[in-house]
C-alpha atoms as a PDB file:
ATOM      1  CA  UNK A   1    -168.270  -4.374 -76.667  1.00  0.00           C
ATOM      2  CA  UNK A   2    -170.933  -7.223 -76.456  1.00  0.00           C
ATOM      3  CA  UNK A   3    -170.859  -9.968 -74.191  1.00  0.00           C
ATOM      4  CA  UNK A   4    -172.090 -13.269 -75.020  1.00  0.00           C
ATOM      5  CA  UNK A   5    -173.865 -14.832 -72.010  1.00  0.00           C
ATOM      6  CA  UNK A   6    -174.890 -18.306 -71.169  1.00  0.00           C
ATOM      7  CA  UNK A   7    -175.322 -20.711 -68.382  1.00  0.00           C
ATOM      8  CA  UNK A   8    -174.823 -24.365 -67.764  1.00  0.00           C
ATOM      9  CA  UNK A   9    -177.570 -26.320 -65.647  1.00  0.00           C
ATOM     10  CA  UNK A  10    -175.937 -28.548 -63.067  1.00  0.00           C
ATOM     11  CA  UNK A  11    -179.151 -30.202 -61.558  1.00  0.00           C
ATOM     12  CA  UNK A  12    -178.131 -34.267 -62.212  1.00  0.00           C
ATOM     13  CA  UNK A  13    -174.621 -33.625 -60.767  1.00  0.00           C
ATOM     14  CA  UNK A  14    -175.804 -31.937 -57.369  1.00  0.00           C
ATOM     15  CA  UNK A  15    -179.120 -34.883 -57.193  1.00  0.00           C
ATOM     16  CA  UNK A  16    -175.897 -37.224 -57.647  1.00  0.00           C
ATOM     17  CA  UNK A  17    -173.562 -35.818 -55.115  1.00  0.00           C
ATOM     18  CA  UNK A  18    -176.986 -36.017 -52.666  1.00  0.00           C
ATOM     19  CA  UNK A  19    -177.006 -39.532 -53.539  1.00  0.00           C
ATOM     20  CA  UNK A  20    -180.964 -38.713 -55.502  1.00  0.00           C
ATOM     21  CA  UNK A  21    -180.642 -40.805 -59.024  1.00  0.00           C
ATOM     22  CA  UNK A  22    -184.002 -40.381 -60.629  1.00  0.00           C
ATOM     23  CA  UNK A  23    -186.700 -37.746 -61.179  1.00  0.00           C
ATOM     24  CA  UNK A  24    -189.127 -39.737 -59.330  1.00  0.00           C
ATOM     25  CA  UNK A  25    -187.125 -39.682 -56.324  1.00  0.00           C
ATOM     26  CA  UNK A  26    -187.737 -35.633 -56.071  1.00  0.00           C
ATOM     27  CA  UNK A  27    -191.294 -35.714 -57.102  1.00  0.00           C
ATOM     28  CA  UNK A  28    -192.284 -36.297 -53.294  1.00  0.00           C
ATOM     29  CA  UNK A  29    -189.479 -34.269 -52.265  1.00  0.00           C
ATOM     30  CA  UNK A  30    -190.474 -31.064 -53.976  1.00  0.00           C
ATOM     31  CA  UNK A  31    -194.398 -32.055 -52.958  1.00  0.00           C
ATOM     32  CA  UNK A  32    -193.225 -31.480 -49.025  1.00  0.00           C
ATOM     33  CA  UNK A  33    -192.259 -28.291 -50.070  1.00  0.00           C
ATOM     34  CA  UNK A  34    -195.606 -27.099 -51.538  1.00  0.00           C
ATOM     35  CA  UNK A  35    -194.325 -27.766 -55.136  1.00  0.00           C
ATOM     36  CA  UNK A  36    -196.864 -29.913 -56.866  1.00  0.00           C
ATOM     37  CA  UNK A  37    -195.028 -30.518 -60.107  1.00  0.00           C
ATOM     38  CA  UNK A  38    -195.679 -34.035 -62.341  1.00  0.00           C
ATOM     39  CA  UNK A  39    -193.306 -37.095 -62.437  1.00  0.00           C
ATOM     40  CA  UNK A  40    -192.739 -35.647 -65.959  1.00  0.00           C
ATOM     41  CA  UNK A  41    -192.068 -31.782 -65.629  1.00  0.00           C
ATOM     42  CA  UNK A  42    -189.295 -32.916 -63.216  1.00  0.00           C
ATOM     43  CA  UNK A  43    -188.265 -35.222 -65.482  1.00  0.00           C
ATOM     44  CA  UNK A  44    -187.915 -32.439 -67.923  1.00  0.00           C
ATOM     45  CA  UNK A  45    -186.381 -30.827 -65.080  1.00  0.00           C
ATOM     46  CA  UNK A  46    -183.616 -32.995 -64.337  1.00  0.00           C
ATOM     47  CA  UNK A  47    -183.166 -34.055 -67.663  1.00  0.00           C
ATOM     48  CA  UNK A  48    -182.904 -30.763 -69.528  1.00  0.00           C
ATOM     49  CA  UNK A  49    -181.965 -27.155 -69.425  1.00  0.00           C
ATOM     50  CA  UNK A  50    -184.965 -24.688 -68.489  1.00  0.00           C
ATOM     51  CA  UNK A  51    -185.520 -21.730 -69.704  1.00  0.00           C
ATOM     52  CA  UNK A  52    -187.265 -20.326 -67.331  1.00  0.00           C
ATOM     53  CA  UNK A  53    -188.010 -21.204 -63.514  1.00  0.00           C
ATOM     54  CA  UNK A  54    -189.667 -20.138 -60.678  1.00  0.00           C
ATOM     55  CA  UNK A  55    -187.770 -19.020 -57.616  1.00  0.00           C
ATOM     56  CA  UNK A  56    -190.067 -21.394 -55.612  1.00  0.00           C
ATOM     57  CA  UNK A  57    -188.943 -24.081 -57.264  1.00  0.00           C
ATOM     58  CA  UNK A  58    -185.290 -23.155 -56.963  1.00  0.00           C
ATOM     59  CA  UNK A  59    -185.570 -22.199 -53.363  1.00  0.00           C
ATOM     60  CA  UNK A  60    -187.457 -25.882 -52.677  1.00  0.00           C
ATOM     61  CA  UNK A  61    -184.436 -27.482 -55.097  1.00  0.00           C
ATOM     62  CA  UNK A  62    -181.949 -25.553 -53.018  1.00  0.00           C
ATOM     63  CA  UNK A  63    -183.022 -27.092 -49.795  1.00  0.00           C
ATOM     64  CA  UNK A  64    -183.923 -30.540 -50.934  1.00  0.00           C
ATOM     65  CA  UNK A  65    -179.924 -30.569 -52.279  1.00  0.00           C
ATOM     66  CA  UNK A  66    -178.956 -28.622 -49.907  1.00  0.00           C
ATOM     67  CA  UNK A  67    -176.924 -26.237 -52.025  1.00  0.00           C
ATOM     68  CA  UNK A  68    -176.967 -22.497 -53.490  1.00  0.00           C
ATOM     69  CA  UNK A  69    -178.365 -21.411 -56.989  1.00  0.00           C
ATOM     70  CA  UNK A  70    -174.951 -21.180 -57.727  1.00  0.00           C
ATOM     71  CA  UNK A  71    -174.515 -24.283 -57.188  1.00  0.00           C
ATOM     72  CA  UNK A  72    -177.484 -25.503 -59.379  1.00  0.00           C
ATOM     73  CA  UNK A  73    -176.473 -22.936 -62.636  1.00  0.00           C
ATOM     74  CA  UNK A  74    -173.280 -22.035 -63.593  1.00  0.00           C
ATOM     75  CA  UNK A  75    -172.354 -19.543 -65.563  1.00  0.00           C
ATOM     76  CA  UNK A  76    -170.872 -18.250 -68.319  1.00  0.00           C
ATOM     77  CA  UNK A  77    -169.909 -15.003 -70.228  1.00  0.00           C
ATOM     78  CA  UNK A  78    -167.346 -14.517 -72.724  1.00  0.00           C
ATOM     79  CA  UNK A  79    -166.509 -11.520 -75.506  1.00  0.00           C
ATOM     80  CA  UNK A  80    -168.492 -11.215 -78.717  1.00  0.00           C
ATOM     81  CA  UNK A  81    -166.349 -10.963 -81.765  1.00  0.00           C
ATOM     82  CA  UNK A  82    -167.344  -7.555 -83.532  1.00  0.00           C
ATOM     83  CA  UNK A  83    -169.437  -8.504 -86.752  1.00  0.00           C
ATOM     84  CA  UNK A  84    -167.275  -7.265 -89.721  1.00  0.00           C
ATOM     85  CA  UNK A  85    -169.463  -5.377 -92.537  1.00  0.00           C
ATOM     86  CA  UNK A  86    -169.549  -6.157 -96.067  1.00  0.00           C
ATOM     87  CA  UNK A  87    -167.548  -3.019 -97.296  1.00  0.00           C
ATOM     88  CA  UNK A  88    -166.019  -3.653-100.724  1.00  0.00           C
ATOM     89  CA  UNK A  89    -165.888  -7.660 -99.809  1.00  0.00           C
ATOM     90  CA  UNK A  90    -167.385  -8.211-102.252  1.00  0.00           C
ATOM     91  CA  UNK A  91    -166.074  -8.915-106.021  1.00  0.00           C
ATOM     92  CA  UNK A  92    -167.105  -6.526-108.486  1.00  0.00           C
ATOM     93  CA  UNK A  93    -169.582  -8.074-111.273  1.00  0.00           C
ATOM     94  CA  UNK A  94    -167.604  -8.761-114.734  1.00  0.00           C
ATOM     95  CA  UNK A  95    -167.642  -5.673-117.132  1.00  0.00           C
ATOM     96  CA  UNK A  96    -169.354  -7.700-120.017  1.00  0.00           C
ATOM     97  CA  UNK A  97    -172.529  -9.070-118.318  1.00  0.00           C
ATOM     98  CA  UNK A  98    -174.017  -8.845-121.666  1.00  0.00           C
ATOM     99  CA  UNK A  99    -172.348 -11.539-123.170  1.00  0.00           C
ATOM    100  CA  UNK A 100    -172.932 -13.955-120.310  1.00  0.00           C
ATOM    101  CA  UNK A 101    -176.679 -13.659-121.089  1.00  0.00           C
ATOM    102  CA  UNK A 102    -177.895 -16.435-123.444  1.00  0.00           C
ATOM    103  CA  UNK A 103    -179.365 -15.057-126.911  1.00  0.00           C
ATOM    104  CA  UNK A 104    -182.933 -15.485-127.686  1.00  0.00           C
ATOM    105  CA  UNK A 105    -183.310 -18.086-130.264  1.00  0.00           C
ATOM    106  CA  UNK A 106    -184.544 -17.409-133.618  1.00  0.00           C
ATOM    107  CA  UNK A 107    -187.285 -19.950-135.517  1.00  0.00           C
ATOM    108  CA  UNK A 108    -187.303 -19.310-139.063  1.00  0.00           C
ATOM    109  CA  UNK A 109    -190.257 -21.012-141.272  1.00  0.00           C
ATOM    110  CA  UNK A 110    -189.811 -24.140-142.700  1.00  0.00           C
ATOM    111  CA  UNK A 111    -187.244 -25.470-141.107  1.00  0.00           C
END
């Protein structure tokens, strides 16, 4: 069976709970750390939900916040519904396909 997996990224709520409230706050913050990221990739940081990220980064996020990955990323996982296959779903075409065809008009001279 497949399992759907996704995740949840938690970074505003543990800067909150540290009492940080903006991204410029942890610009500095990461720079002690030897993380020299711009005012607007941590903005994009705290803001969004990253794809991808460095273990660096997590490790410096995890001791400014002084808190686990866990903490930072929950996640999830759930069940994947099977995908059902089109087997005989579908309605059969009408018998007389022929007459739903329009007929090809006729000019005759003169008229």
């Amino acid at each position: 069976m497949k399992r759907k997996v996704g995740y949840t990224w938690r970074l505003r709520e543990v800067m909150a709970q540290q009492q940080i409230f903006t991204a410029t706050e942890l610009v500095p913050l990461l720079r002690e750390r030897g993380i020299d990221l711009s005012a607007s990739q941590v903005h994009r940081l705290v803001s969004g939900t990253p794809e991808r990220l460095s273990l660096q980064v997590m490790a410096a996020l995890c001791d400014i916040l002084s808190c686990t990955p866990a903490d930072l990323v929950a996640t999830t996982a759930e069940n994947a519904g099977v995908r059902k296959t089109a087997t005989g779903d579908l309605p059969a075409p009408p018998a007389n396909v022929a007459k739903l065809r329009p007929r090809a008009a006729r000019i005759l001279p003169g008229a």
